[in-house]
N, C-alpha and C. Protein backbone atom coordinates (compact mmCIF):
# COMPACT_ATOMS: atom_id res chain seq x y z
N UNK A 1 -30.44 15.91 3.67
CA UNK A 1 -29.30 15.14 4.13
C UNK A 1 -28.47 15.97 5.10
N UNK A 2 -27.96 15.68 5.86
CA UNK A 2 -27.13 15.85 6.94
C UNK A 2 -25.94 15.25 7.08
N UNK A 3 -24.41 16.06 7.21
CA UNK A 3 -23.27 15.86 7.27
C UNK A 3 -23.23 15.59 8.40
N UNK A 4 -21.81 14.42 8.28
CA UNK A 4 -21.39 14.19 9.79
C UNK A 4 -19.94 14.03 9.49
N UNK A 5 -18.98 14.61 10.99
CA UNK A 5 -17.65 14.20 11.03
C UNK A 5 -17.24 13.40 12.04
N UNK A 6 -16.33 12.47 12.31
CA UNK A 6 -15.54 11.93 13.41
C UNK A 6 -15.17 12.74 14.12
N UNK A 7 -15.68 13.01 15.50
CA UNK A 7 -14.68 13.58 16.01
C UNK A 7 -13.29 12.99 16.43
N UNK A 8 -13.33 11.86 16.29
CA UNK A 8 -11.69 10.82 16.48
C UNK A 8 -10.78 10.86 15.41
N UNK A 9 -11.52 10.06 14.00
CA UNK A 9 -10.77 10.31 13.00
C UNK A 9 -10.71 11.30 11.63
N UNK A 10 -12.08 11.78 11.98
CA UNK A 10 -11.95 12.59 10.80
C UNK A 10 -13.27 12.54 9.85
N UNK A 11 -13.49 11.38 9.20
CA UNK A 11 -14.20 11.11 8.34
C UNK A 11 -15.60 11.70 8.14
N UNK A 12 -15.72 12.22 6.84
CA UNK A 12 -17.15 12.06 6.64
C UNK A 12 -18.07 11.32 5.98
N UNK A 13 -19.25 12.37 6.25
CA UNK A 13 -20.20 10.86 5.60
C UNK A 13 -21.66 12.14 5.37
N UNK A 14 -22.66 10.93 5.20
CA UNK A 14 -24.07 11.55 5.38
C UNK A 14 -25.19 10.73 5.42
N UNK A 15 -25.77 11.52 6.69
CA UNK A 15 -27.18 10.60 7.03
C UNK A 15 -28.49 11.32 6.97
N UNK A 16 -29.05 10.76 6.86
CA UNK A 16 -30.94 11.24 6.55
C UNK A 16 -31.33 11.73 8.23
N UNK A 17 -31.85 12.90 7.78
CA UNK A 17 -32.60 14.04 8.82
C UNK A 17 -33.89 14.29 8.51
N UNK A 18 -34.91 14.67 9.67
CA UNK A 18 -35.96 15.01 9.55
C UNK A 18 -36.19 16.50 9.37
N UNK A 19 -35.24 17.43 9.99
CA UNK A 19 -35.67 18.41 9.68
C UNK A 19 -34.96 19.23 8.52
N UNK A 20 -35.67 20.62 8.56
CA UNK A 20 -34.73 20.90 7.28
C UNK A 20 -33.80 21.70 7.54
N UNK A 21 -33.76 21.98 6.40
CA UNK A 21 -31.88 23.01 6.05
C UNK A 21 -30.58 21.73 6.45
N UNK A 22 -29.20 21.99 6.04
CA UNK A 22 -28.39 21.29 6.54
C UNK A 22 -27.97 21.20 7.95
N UNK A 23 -27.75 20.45 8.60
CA UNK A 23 -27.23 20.15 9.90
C UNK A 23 -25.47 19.33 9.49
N UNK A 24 -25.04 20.20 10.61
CA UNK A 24 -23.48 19.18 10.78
C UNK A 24 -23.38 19.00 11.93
N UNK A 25 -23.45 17.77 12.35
CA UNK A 25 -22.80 17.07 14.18
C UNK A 25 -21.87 16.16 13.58
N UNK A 26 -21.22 16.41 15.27
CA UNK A 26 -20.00 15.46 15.48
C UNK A 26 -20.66 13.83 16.12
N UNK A 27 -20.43 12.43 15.54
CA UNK A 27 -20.81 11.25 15.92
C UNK A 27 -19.22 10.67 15.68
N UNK A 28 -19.05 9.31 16.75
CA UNK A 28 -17.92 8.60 17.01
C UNK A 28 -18.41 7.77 15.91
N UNK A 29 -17.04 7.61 15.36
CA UNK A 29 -17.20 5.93 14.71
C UNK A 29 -17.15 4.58 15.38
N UNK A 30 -17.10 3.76 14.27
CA UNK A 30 -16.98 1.87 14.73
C UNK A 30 -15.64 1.83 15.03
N UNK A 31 -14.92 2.81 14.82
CA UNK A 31 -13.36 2.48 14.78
C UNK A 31 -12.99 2.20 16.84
N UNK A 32 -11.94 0.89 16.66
CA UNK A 32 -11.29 0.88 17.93
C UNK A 32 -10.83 1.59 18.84
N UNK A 33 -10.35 2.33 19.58
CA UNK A 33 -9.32 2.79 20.25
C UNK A 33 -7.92 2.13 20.15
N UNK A 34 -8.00 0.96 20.33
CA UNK A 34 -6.65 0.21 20.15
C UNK A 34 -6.70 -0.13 18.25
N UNK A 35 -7.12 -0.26 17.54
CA UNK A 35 -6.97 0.08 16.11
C UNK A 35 -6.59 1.09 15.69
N UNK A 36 -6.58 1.88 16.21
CA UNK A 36 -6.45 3.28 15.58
C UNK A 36 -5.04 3.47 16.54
N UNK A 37 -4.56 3.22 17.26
CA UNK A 37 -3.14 3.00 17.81
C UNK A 37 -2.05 2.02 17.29
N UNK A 38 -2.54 0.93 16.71
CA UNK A 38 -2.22 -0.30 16.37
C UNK A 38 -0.93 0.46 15.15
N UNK A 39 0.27 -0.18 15.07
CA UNK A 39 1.20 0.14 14.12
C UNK A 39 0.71 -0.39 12.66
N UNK A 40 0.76 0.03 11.63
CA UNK A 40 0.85 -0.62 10.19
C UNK A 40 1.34 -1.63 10.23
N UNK A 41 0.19 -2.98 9.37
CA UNK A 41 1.15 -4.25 8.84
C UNK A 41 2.05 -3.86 8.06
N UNK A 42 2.97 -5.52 7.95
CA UNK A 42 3.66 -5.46 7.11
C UNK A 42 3.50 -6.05 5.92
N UNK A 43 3.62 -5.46 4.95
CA UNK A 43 3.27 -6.38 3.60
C UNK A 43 4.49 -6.74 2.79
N UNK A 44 3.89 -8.10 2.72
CA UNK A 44 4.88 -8.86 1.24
C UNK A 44 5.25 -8.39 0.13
N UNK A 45 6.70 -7.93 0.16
CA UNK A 45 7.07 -7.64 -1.22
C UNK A 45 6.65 -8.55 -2.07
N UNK A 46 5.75 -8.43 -3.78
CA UNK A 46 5.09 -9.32 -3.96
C UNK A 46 6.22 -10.18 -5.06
N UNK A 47 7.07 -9.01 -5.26
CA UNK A 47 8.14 -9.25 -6.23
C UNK A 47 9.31 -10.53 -5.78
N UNK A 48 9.82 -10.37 -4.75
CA UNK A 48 9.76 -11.19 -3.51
C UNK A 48 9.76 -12.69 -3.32
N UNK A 49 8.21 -12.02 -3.33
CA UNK A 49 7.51 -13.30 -3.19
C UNK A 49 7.67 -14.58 -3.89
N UNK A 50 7.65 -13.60 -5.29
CA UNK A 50 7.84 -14.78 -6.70
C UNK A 50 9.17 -14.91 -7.06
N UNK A 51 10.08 -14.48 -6.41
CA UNK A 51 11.63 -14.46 -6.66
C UNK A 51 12.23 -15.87 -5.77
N UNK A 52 12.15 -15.46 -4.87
CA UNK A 52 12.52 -16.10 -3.18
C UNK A 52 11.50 -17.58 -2.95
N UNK A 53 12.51 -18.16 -2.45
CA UNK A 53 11.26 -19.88 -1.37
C UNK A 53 12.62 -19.72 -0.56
N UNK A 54 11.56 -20.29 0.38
CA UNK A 54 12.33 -20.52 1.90
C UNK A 54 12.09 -22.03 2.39
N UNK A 55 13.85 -22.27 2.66
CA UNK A 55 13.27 -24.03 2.60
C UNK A 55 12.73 -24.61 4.14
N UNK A 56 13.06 -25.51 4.42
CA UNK A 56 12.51 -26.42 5.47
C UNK A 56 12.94 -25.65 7.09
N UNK A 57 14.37 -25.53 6.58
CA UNK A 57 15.56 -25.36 7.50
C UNK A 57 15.47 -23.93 7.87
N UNK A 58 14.89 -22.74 6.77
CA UNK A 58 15.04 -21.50 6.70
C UNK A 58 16.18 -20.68 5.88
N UNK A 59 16.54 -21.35 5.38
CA UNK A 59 17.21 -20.67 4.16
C UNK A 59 16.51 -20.56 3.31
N UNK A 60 17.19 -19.08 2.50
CA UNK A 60 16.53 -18.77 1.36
C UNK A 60 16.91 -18.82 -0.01
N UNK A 61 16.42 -19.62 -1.21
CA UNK A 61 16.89 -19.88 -2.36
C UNK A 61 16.18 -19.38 -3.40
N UNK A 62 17.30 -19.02 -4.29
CA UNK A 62 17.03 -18.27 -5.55
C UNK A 62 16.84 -18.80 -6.55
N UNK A 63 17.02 -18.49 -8.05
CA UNK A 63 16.92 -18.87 -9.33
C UNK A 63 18.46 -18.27 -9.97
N UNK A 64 19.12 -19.05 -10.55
CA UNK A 64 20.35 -18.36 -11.62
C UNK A 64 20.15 -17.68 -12.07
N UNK A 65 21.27 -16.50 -12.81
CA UNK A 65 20.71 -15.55 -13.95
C UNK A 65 21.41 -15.99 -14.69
N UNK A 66 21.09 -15.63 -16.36
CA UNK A 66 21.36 -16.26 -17.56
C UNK A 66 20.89 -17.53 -17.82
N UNK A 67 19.64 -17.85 -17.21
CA UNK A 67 19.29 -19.02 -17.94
C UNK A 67 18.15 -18.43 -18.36
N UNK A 68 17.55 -17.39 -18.81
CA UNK A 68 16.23 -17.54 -19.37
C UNK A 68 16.04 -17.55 -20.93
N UNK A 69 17.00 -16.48 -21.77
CA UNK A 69 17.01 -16.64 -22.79
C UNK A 69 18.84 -16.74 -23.62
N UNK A 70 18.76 -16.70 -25.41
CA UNK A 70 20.07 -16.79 -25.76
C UNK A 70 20.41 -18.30 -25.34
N UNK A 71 19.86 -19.30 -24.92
CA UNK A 71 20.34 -20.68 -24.86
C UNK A 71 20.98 -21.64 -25.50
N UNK A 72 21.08 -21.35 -26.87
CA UNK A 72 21.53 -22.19 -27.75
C UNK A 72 23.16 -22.13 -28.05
N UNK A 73 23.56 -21.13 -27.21
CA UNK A 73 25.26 -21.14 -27.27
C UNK A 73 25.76 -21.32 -26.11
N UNK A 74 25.13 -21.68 -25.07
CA UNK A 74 25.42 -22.16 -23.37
C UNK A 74 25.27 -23.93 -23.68
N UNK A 75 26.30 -24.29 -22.99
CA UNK A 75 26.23 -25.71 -23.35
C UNK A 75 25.87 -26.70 -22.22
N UNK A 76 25.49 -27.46 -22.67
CA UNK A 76 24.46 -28.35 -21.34
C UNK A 76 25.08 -28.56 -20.39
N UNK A 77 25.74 -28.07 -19.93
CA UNK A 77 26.54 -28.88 -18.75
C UNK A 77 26.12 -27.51 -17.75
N UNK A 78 26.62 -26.38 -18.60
CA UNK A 78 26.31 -25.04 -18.07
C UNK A 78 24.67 -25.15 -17.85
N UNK A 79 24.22 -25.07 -19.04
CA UNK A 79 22.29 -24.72 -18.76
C UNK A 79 21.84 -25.82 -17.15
N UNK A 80 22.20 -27.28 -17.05
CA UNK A 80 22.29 -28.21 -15.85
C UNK A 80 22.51 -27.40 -14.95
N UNK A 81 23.66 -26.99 -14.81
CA UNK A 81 24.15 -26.22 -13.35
C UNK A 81 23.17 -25.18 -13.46
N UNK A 82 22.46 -24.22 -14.40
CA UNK A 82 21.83 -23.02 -14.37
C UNK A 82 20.91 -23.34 -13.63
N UNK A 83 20.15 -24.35 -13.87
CA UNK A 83 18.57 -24.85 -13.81
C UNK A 83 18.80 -24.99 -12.11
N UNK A 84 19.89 -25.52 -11.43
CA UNK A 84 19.17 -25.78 -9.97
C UNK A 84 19.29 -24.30 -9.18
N UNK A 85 18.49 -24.64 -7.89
CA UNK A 85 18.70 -23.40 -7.09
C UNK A 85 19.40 -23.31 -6.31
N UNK A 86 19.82 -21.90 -6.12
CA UNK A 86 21.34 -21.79 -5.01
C UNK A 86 20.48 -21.17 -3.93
N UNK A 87 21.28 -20.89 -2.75
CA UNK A 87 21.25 -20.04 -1.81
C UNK A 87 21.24 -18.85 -1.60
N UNK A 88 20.10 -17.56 -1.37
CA UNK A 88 20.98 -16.36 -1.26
C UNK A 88 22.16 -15.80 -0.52
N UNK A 89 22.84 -14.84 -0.87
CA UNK A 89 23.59 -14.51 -0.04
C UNK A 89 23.20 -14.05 1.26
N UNK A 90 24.31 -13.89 2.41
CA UNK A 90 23.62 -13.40 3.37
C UNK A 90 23.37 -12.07 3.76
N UNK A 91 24.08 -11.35 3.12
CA UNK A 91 23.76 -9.86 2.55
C UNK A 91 22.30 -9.52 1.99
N UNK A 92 21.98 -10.38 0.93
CA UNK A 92 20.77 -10.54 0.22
C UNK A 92 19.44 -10.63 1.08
N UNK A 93 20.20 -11.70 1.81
CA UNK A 93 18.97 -12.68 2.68
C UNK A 93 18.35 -12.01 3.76
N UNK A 94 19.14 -11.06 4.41
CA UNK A 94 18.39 -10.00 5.30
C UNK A 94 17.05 -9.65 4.71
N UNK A 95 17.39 -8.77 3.66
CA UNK A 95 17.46 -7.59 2.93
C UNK A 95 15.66 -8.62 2.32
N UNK A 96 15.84 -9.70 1.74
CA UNK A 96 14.93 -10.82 1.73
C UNK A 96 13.81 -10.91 2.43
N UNK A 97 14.48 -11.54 3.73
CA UNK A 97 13.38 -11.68 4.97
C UNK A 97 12.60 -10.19 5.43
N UNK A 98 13.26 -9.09 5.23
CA UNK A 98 12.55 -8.17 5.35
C UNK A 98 11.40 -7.93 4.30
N UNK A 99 11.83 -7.78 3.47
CA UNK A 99 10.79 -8.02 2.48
C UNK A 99 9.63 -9.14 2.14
N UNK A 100 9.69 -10.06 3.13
CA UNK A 100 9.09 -11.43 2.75
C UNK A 100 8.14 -11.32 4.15
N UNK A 101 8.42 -10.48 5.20
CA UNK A 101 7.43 -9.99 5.63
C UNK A 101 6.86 -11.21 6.29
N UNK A 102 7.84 -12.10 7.43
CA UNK A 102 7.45 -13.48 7.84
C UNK A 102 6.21 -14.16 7.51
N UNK A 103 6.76 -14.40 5.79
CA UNK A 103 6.72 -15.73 4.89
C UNK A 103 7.58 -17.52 5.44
């Protein structure tokens, strides 16, 4: 077997040789030129993801806190108002869309 490195990025590997003893050459990869320049995606906070909806308009809406457990001493009128969704703030909502990673 015979080692090989990138001379672009680095990587190694190993390929089948005919002759013997080890050999090391330099071979280019499949990799782009413009890939290998290209900036990092951005990824979806996934936490985020399942927190946050974004409506029609582009606002972003949340879930209440204190409605998940301890219910039986919150009285319906309260648990009603808990249950719908509000708006984030707009402090929040930046802070959101960055994380949502145009969702």
């Amino acid at each position: 077997m015979a080692t090989y490195e990138c001379s672009r990025c680095g990587q190694h590997g190993q390929a089948a040789s005919t002759g013997l003893g080890p050999k090391v050459f330099a071979v280019e990869c499949a990799r782009d030129e413009a890939e290998e320049h290209a900036m990092p995606k951005m990824k979806t906070d996934t936490g985020a993801k399942a927190r946050f909806k974004r409506t029609g308009s582009g606002k972003l809406m949340r879930r209440h806190a204190f409605a998940s457990h301890l219910l039986e001493k919150k009285s319906a009128k309260r648990l009603r108002r808990l249950r719908r969704e509000s708006e984030l703030a707009p402090g929040d909502a930046r802070r959101a869309r960055r994380q949502l990673a145009g969702r």
